[in-house]
PDB file of N, CA and C in Angstrom:
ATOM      1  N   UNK A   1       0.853  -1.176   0.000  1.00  0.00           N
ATOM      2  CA  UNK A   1       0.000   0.000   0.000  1.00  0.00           C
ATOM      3  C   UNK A   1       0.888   1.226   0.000  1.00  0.00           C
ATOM      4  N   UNK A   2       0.336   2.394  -0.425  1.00  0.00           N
ATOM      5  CA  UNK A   2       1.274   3.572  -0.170  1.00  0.00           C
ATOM      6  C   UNK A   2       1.643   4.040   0.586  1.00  0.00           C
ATOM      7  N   UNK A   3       2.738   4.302   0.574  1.00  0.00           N
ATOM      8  CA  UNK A   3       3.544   5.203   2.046  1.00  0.00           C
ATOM      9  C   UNK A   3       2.608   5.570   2.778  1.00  0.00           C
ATOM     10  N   UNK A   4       1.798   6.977   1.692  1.00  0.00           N
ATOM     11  CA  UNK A   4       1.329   8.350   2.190  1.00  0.00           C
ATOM     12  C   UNK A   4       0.224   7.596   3.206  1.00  0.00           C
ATOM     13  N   UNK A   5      -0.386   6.435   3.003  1.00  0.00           N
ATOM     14  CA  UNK A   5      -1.324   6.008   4.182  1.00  0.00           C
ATOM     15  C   UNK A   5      -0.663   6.163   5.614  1.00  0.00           C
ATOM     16  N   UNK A   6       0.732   5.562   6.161  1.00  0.00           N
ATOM     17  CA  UNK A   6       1.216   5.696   7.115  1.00  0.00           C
ATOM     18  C   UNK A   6       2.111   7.559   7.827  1.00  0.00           C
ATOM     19  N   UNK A   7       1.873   8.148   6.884  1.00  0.00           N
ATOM     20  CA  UNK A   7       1.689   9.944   7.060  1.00  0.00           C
ATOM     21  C   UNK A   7       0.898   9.877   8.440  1.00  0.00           C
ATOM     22  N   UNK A   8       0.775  10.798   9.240  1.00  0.00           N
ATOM     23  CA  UNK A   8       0.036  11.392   9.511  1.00  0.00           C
ATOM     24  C   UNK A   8      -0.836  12.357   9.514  1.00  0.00           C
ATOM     25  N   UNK A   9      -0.286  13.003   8.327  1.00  0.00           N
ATOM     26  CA  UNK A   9      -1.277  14.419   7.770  1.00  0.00           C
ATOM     27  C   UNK A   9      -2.065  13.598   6.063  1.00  0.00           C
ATOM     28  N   UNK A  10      -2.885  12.838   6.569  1.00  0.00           N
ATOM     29  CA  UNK A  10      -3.045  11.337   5.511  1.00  0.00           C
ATOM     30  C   UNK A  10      -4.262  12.232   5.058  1.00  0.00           C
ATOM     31  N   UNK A  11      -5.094  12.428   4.172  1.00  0.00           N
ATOM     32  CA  UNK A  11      -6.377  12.685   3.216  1.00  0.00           C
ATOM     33  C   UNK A  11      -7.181  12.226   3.552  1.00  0.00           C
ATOM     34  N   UNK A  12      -7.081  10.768   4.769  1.00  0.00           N
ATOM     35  CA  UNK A  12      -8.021   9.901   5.158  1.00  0.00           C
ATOM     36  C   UNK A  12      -7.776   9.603   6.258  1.00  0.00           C
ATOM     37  N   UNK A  13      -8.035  10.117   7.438  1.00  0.00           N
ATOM     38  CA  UNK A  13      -6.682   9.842   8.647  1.00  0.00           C
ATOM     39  C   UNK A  13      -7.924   8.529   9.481  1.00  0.00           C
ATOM     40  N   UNK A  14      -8.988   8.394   9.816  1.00  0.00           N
ATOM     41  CA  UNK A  14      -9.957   7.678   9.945  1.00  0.00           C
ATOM     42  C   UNK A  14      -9.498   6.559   9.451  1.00  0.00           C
ATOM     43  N   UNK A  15      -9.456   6.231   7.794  1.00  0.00           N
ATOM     44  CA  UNK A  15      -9.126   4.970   7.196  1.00  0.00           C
ATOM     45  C   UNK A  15      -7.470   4.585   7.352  1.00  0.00           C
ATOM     46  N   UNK A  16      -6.690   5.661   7.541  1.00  0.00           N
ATOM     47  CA  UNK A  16      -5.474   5.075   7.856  1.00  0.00           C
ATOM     48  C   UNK A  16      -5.147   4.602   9.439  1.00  0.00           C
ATOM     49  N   UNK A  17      -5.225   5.029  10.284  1.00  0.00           N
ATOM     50  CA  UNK A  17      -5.797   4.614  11.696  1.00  0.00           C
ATOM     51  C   UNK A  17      -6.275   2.856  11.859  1.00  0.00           C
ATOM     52  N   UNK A  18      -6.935   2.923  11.373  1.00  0.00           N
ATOM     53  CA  UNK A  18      -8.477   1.439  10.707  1.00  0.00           C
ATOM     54  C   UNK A  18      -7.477   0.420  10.454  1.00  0.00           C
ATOM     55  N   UNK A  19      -7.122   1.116   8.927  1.00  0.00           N
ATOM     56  CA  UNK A  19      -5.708   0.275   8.017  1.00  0.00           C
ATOM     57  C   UNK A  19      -4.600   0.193   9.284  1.00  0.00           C
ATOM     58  N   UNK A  20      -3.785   0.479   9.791  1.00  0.00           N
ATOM     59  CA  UNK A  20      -3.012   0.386  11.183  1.00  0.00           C
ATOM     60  C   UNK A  20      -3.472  -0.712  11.881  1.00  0.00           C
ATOM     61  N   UNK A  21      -4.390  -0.587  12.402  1.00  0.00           N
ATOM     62  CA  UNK A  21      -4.798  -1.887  13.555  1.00  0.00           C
ATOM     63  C   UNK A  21      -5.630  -3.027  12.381  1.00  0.00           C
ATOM     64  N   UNK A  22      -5.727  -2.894  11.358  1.00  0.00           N
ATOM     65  CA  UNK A  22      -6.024  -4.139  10.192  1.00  0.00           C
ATOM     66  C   UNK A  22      -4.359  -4.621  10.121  1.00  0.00           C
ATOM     67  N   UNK A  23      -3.633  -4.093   9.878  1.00  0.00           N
ATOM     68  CA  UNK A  23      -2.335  -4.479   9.430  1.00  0.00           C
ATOM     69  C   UNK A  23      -1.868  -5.437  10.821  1.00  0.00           C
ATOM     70  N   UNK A  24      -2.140  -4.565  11.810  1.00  0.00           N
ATOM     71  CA  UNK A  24      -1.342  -5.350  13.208  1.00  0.00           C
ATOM     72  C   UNK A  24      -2.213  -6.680  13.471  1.00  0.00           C
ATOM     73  N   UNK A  25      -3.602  -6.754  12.991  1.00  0.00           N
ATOM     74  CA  UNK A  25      -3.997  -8.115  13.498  1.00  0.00           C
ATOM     75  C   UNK A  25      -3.548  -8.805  12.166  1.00  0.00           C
ATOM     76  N   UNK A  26      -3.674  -8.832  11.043  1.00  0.00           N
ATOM     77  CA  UNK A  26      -3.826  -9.289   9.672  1.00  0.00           C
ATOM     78  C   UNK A  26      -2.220  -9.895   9.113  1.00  0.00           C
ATOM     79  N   UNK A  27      -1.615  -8.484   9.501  1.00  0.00           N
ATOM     80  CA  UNK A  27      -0.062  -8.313   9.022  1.00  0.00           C
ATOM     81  C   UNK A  27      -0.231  -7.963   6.989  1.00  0.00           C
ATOM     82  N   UNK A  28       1.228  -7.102   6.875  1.00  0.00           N
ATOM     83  CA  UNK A  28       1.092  -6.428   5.904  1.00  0.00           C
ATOM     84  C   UNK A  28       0.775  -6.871   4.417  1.00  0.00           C
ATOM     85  N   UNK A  29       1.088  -8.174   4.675  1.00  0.00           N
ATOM     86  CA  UNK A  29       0.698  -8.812   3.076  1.00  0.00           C
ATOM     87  C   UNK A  29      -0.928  -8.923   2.872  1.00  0.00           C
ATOM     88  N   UNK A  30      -1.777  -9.215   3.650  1.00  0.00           N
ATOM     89  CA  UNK A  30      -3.094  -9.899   4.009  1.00  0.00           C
ATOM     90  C   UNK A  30      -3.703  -8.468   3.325  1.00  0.00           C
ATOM     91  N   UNK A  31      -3.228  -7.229   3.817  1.00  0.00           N
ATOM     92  CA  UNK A  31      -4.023  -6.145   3.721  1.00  0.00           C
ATOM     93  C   UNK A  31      -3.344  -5.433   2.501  1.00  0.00           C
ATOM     94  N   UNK A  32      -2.367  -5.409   1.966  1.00  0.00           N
ATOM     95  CA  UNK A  32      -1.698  -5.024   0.798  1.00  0.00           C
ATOM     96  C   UNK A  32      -2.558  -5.468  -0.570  1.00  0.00           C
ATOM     97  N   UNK A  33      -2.403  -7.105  -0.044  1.00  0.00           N
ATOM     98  CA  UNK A  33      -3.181  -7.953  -1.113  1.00  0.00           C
ATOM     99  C   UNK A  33      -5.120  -7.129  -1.505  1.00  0.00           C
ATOM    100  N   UNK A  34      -5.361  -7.224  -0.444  1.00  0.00           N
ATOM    101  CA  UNK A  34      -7.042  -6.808  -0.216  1.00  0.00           C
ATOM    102  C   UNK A  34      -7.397  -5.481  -1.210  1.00  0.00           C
ATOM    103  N   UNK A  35      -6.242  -4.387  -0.559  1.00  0.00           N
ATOM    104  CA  UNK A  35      -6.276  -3.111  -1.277  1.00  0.00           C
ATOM    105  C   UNK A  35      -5.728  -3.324  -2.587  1.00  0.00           C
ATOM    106  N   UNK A  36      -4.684  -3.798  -3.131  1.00  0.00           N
ATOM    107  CA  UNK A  36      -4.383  -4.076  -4.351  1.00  0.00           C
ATOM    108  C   UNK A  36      -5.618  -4.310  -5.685  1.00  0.00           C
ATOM    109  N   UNK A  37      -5.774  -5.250  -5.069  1.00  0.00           N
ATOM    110  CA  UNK A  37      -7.441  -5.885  -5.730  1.00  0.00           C
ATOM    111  C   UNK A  37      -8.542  -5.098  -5.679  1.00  0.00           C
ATOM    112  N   UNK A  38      -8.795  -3.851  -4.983  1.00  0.00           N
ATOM    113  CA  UNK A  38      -9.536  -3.500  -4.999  1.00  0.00           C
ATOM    114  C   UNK A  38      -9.412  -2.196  -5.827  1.00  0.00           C
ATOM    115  N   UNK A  39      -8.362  -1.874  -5.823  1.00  0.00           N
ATOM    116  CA  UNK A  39      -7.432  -0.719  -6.639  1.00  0.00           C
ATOM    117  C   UNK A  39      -7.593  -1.510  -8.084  1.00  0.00           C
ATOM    118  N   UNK A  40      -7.640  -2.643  -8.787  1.00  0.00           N
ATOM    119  CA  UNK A  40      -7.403  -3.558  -9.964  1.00  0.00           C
ATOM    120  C   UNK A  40      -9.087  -3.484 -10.026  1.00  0.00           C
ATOM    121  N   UNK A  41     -10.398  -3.391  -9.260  1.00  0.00           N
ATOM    122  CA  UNK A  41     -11.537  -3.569  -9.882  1.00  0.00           C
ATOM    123  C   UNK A  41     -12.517  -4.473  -8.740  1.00  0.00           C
ATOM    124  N   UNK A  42     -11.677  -4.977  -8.102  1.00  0.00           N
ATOM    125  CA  UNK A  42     -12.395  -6.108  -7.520  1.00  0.00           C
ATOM    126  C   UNK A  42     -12.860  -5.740  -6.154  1.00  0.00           C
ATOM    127  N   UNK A  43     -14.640  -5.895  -6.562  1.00  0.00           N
ATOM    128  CA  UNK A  43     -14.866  -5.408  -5.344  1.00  0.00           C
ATOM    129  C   UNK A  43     -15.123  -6.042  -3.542  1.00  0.00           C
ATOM    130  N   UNK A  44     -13.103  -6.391  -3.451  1.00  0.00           N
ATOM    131  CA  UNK A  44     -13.371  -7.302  -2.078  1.00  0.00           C
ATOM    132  C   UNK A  44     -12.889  -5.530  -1.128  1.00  0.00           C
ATOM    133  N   UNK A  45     -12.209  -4.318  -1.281  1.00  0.00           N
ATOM    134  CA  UNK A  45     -11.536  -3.257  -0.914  1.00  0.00           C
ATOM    135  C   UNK A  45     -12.538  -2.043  -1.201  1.00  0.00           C
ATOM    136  N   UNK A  46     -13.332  -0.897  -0.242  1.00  0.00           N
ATOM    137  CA  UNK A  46     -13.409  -0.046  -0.553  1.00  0.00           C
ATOM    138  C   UNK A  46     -13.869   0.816   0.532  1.00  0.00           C
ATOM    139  N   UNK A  47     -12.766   2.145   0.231  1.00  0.00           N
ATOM    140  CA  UNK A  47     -13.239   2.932   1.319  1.00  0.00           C
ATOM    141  C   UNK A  47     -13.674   4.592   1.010  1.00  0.00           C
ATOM    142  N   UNK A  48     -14.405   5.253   1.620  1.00  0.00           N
ATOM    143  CA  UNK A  48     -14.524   6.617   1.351  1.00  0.00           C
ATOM    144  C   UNK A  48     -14.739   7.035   2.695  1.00  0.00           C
ATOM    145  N   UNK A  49     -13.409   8.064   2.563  1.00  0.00           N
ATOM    146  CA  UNK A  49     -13.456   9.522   3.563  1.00  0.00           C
ATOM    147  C   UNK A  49     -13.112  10.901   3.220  1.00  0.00           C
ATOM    148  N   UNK A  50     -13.610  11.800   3.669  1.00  0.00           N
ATOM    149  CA  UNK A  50     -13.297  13.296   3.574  1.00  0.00           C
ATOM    150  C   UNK A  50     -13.211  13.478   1.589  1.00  0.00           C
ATOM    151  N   UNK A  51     -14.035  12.854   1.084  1.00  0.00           N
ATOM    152  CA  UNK A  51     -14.350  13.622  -0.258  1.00  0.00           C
ATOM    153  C   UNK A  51     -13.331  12.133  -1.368  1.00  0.00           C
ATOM    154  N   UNK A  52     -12.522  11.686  -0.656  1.00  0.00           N
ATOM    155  CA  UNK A  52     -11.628  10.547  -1.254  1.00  0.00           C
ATOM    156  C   UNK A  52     -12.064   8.994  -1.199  1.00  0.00           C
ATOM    157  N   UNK A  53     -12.203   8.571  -2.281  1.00  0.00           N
ATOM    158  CA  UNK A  53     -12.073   7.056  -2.401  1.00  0.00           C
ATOM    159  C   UNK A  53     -11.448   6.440  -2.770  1.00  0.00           C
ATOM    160  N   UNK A  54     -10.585   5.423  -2.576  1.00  0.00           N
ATOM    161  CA  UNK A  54      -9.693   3.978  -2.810  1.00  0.00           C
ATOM    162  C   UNK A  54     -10.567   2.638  -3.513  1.00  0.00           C
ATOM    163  N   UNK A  55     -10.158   1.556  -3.840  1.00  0.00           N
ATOM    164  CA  UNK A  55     -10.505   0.802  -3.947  1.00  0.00           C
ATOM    165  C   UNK A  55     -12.217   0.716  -5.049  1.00  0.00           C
ATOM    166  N   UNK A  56     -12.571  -0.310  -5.096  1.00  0.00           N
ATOM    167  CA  UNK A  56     -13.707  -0.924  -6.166  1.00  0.00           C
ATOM    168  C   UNK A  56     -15.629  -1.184  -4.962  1.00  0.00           C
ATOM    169  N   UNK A  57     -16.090  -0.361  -4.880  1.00  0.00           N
ATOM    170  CA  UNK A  57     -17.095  -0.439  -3.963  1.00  0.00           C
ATOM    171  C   UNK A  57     -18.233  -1.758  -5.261  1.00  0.00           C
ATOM    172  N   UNK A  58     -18.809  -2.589  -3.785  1.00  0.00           N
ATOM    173  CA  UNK A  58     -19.627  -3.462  -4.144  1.00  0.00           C
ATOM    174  C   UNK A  58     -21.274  -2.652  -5.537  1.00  0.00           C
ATOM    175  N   UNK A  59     -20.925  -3.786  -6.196  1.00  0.00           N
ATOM    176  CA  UNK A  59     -22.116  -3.494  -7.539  1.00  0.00           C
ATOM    177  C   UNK A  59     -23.547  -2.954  -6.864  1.00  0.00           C
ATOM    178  N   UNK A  60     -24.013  -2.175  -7.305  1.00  0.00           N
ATOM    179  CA  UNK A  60     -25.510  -1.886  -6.776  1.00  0.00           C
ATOM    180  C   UNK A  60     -26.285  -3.130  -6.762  1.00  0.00           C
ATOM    181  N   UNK A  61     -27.153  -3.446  -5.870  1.00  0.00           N
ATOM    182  CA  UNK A  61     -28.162  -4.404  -6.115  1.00  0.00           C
ATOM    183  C   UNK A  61     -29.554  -4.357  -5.980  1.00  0.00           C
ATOM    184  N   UNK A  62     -30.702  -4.764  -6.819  1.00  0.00           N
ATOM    185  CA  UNK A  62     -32.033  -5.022  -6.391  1.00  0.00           C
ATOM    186  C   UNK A  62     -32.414  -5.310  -5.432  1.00  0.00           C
ATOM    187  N   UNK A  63     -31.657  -6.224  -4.760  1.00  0.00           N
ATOM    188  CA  UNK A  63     -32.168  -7.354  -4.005  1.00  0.00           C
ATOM    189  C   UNK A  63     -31.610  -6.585  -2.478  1.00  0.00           C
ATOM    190  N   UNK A  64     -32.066  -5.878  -2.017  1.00  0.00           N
ATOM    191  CA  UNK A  64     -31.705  -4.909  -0.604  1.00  0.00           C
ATOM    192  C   UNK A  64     -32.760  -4.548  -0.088  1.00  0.00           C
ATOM    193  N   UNK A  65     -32.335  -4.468   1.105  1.00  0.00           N
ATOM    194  CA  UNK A  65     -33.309  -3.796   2.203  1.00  0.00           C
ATOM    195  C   UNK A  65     -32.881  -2.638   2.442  1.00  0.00           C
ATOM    196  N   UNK A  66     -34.007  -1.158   2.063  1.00  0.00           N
ATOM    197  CA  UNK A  66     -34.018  -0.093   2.319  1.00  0.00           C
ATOM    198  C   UNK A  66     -34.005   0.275   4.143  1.00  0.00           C
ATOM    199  N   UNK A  67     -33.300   0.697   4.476  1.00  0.00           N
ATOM    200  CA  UNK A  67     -33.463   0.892   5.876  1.00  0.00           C
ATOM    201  C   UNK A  67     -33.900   2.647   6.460  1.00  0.00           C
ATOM    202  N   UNK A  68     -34.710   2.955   6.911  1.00  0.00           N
ATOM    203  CA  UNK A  68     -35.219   4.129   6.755  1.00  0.00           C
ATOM    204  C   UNK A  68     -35.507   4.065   8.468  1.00  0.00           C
ATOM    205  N   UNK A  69     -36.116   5.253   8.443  1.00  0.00           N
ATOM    206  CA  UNK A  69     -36.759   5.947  10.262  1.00  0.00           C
ATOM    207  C   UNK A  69     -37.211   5.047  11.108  1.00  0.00           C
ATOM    208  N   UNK A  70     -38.341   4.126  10.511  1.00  0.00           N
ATOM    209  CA  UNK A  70     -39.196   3.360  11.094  1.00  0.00           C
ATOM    210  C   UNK A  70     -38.109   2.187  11.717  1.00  0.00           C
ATOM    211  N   UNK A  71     -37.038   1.874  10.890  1.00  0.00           N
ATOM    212  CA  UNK A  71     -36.118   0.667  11.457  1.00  0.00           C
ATOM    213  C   UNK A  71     -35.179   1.757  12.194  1.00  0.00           C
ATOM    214  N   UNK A  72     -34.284   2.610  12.231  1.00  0.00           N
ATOM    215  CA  UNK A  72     -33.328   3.648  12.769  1.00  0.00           C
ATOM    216  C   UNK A  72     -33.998   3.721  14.039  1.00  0.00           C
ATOM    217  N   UNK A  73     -35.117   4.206  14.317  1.00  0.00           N
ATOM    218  CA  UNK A  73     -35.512   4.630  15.695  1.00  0.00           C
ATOM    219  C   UNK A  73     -36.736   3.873  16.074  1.00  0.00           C
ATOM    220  N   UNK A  74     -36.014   2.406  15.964  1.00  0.00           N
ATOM    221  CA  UNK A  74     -36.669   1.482  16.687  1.00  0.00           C
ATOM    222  C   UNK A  74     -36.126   0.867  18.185  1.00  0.00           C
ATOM    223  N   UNK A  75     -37.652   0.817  19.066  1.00  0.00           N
ATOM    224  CA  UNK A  75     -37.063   0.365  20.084  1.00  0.00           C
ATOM    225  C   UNK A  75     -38.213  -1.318  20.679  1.00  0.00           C
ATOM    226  N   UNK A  76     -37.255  -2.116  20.074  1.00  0.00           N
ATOM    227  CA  UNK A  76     -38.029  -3.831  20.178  1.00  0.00           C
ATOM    228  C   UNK A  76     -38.138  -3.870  21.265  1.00  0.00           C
ATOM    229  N   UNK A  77     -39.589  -4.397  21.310  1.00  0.00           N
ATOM    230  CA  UNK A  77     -40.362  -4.550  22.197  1.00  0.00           C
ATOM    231  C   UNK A  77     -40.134  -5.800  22.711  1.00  0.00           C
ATOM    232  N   UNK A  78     -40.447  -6.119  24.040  1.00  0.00           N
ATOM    233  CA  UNK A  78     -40.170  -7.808  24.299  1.00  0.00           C
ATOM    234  C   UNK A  78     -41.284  -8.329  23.496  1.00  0.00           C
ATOM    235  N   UNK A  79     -41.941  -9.479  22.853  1.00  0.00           N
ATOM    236  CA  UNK A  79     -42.722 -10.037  22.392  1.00  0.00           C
ATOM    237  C   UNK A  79     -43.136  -9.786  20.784  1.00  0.00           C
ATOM    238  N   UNK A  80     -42.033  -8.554  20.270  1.00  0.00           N
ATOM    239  CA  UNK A  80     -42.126  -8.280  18.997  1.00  0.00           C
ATOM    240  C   UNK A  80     -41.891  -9.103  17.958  1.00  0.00           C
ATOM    241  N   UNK A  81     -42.262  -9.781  17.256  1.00  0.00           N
ATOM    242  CA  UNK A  81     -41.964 -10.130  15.675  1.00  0.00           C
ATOM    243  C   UNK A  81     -41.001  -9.244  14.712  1.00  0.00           C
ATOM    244  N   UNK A  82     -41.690  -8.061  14.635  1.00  0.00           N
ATOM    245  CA  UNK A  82     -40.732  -7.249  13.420  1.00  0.00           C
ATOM    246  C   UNK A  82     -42.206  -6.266  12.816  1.00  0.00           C
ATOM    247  N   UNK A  83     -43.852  -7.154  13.202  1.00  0.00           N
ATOM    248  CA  UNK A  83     -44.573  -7.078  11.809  1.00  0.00           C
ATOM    249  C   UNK A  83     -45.137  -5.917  11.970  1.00  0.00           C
ATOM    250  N   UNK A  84     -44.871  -4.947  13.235  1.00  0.00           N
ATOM    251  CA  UNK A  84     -45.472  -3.395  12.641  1.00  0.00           C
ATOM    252  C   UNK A  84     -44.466  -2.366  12.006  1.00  0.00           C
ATOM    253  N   UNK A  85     -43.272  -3.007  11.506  1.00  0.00           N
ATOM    254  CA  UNK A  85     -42.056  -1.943  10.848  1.00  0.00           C
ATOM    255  C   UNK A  85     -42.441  -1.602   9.829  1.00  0.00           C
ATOM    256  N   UNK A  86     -42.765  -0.328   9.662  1.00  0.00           N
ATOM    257  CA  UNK A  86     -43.079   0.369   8.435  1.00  0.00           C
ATOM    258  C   UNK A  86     -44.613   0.851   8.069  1.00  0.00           C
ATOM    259  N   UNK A  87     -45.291   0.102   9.124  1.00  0.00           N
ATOM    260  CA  UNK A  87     -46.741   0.554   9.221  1.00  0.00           C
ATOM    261  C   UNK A  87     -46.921   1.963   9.931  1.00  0.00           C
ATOM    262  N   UNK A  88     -45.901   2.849  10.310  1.00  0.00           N
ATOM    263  CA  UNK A  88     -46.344   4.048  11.618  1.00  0.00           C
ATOM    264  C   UNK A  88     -46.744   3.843  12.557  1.00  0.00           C
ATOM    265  N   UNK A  89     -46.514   2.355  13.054  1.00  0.00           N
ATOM    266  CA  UNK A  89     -47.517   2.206  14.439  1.00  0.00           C
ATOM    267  C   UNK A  89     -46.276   1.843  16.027  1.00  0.00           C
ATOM    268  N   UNK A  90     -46.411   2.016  16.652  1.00  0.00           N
ATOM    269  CA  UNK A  90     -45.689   1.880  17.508  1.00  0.00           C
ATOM    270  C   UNK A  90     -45.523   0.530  17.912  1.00  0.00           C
ATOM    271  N   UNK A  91     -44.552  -0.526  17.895  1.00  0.00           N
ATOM    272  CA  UNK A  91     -44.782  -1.881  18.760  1.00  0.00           C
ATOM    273  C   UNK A  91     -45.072  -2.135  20.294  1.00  0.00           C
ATOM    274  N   UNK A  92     -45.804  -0.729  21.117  1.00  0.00           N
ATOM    275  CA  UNK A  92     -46.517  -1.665  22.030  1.00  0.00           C
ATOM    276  C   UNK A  92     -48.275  -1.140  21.341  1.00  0.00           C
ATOM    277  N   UNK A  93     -48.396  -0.584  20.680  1.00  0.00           N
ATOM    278  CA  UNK A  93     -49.312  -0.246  20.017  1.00  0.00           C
ATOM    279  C   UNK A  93     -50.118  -1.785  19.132  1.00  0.00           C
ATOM    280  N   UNK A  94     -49.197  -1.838  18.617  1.00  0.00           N
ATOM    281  CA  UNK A  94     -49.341  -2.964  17.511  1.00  0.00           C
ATOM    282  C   UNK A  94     -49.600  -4.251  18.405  1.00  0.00           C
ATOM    283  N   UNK A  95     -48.466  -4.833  19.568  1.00  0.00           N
ATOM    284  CA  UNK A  95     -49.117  -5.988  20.378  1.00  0.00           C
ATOM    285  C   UNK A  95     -50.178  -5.946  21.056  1.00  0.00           C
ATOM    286  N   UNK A  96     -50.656  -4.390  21.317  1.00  0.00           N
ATOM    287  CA  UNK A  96     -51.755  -4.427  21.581  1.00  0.00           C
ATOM    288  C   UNK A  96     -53.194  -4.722  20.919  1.00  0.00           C
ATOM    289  N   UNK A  97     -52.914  -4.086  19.980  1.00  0.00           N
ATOM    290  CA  UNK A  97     -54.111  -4.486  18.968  1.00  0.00           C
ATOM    291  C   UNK A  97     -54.301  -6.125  19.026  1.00  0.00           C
ATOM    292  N   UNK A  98     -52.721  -6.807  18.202  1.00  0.00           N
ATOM    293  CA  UNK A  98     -52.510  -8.078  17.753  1.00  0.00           C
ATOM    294  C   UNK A  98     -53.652  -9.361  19.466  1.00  0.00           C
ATOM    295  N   UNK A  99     -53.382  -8.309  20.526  1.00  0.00           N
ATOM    296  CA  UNK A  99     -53.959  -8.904  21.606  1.00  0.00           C
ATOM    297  C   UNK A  99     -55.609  -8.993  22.039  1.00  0.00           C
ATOM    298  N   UNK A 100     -55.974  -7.659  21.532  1.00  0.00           N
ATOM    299  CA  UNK A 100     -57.564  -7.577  21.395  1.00  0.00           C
ATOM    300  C   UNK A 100     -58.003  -8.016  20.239  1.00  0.00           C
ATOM    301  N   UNK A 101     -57.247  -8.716  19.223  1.00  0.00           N
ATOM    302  CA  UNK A 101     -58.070  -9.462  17.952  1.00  0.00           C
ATOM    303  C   UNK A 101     -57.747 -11.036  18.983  1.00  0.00           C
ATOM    304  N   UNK A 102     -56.732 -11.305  19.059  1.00  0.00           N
ATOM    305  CA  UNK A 102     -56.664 -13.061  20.053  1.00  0.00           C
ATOM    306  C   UNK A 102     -58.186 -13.181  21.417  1.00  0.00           C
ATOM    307  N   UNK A 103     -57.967 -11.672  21.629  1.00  0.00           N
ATOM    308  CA  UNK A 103     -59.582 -11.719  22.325  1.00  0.00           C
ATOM    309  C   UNK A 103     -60.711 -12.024  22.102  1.00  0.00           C
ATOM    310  N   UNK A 104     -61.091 -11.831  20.777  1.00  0.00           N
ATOM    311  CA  UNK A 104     -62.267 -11.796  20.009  1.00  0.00           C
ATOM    312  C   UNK A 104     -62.607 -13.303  19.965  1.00  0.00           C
TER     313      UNK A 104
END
């Protein structure tokens, strides 16, 4: 990898820091190799900080879960499933209901 990563006045001081304690558990070939490849296309390497990116970021996909408000500022309830996420309803709201229909 390049010198300028081990700088301290680095473009990315966050990802060089990161890269530092990757190198000390990994050691320098493991992580040379990773970034190399990812610098060549391959998207196993990629990072972005402060306006700069390295490496090959993973292909867009269809197949994802949008994660928005309703999952961010969730707080699971004991007895929750998952099944009022995204409805606006609160999960003790929702076990409640789910409890006066088991009533009926």
């Amino acid at each position: 990898m390049d010198a300028r990563v081990r700088k301290a006045d680095h473009p990315m001081p966050e990802l060089a820091a990161f890269m530092a304690k990757l190198r000390s558990a990994f050691g320098d070939e493991a992580i040379d190799d990773a970034v190399r490849r990812g610098k060549n296309g391959e998207p196993v390497f990629f990072a972005c900080e402060n306006g700069h990116a390295v490496g090959t970021a993973m292909p867009a996909s269809d197949n994802v879960w949008q994660v928005d408000d309703a999952v961010r500022d969730r707080n699971y309830c004991s007895g929750c499933n998952g099944e009022c996420v995204g409805l606006g309803v609160r999960c003790s709201d929702w076990l409640k209901r789910g409890n006066r229909e088991k009533e009926r």
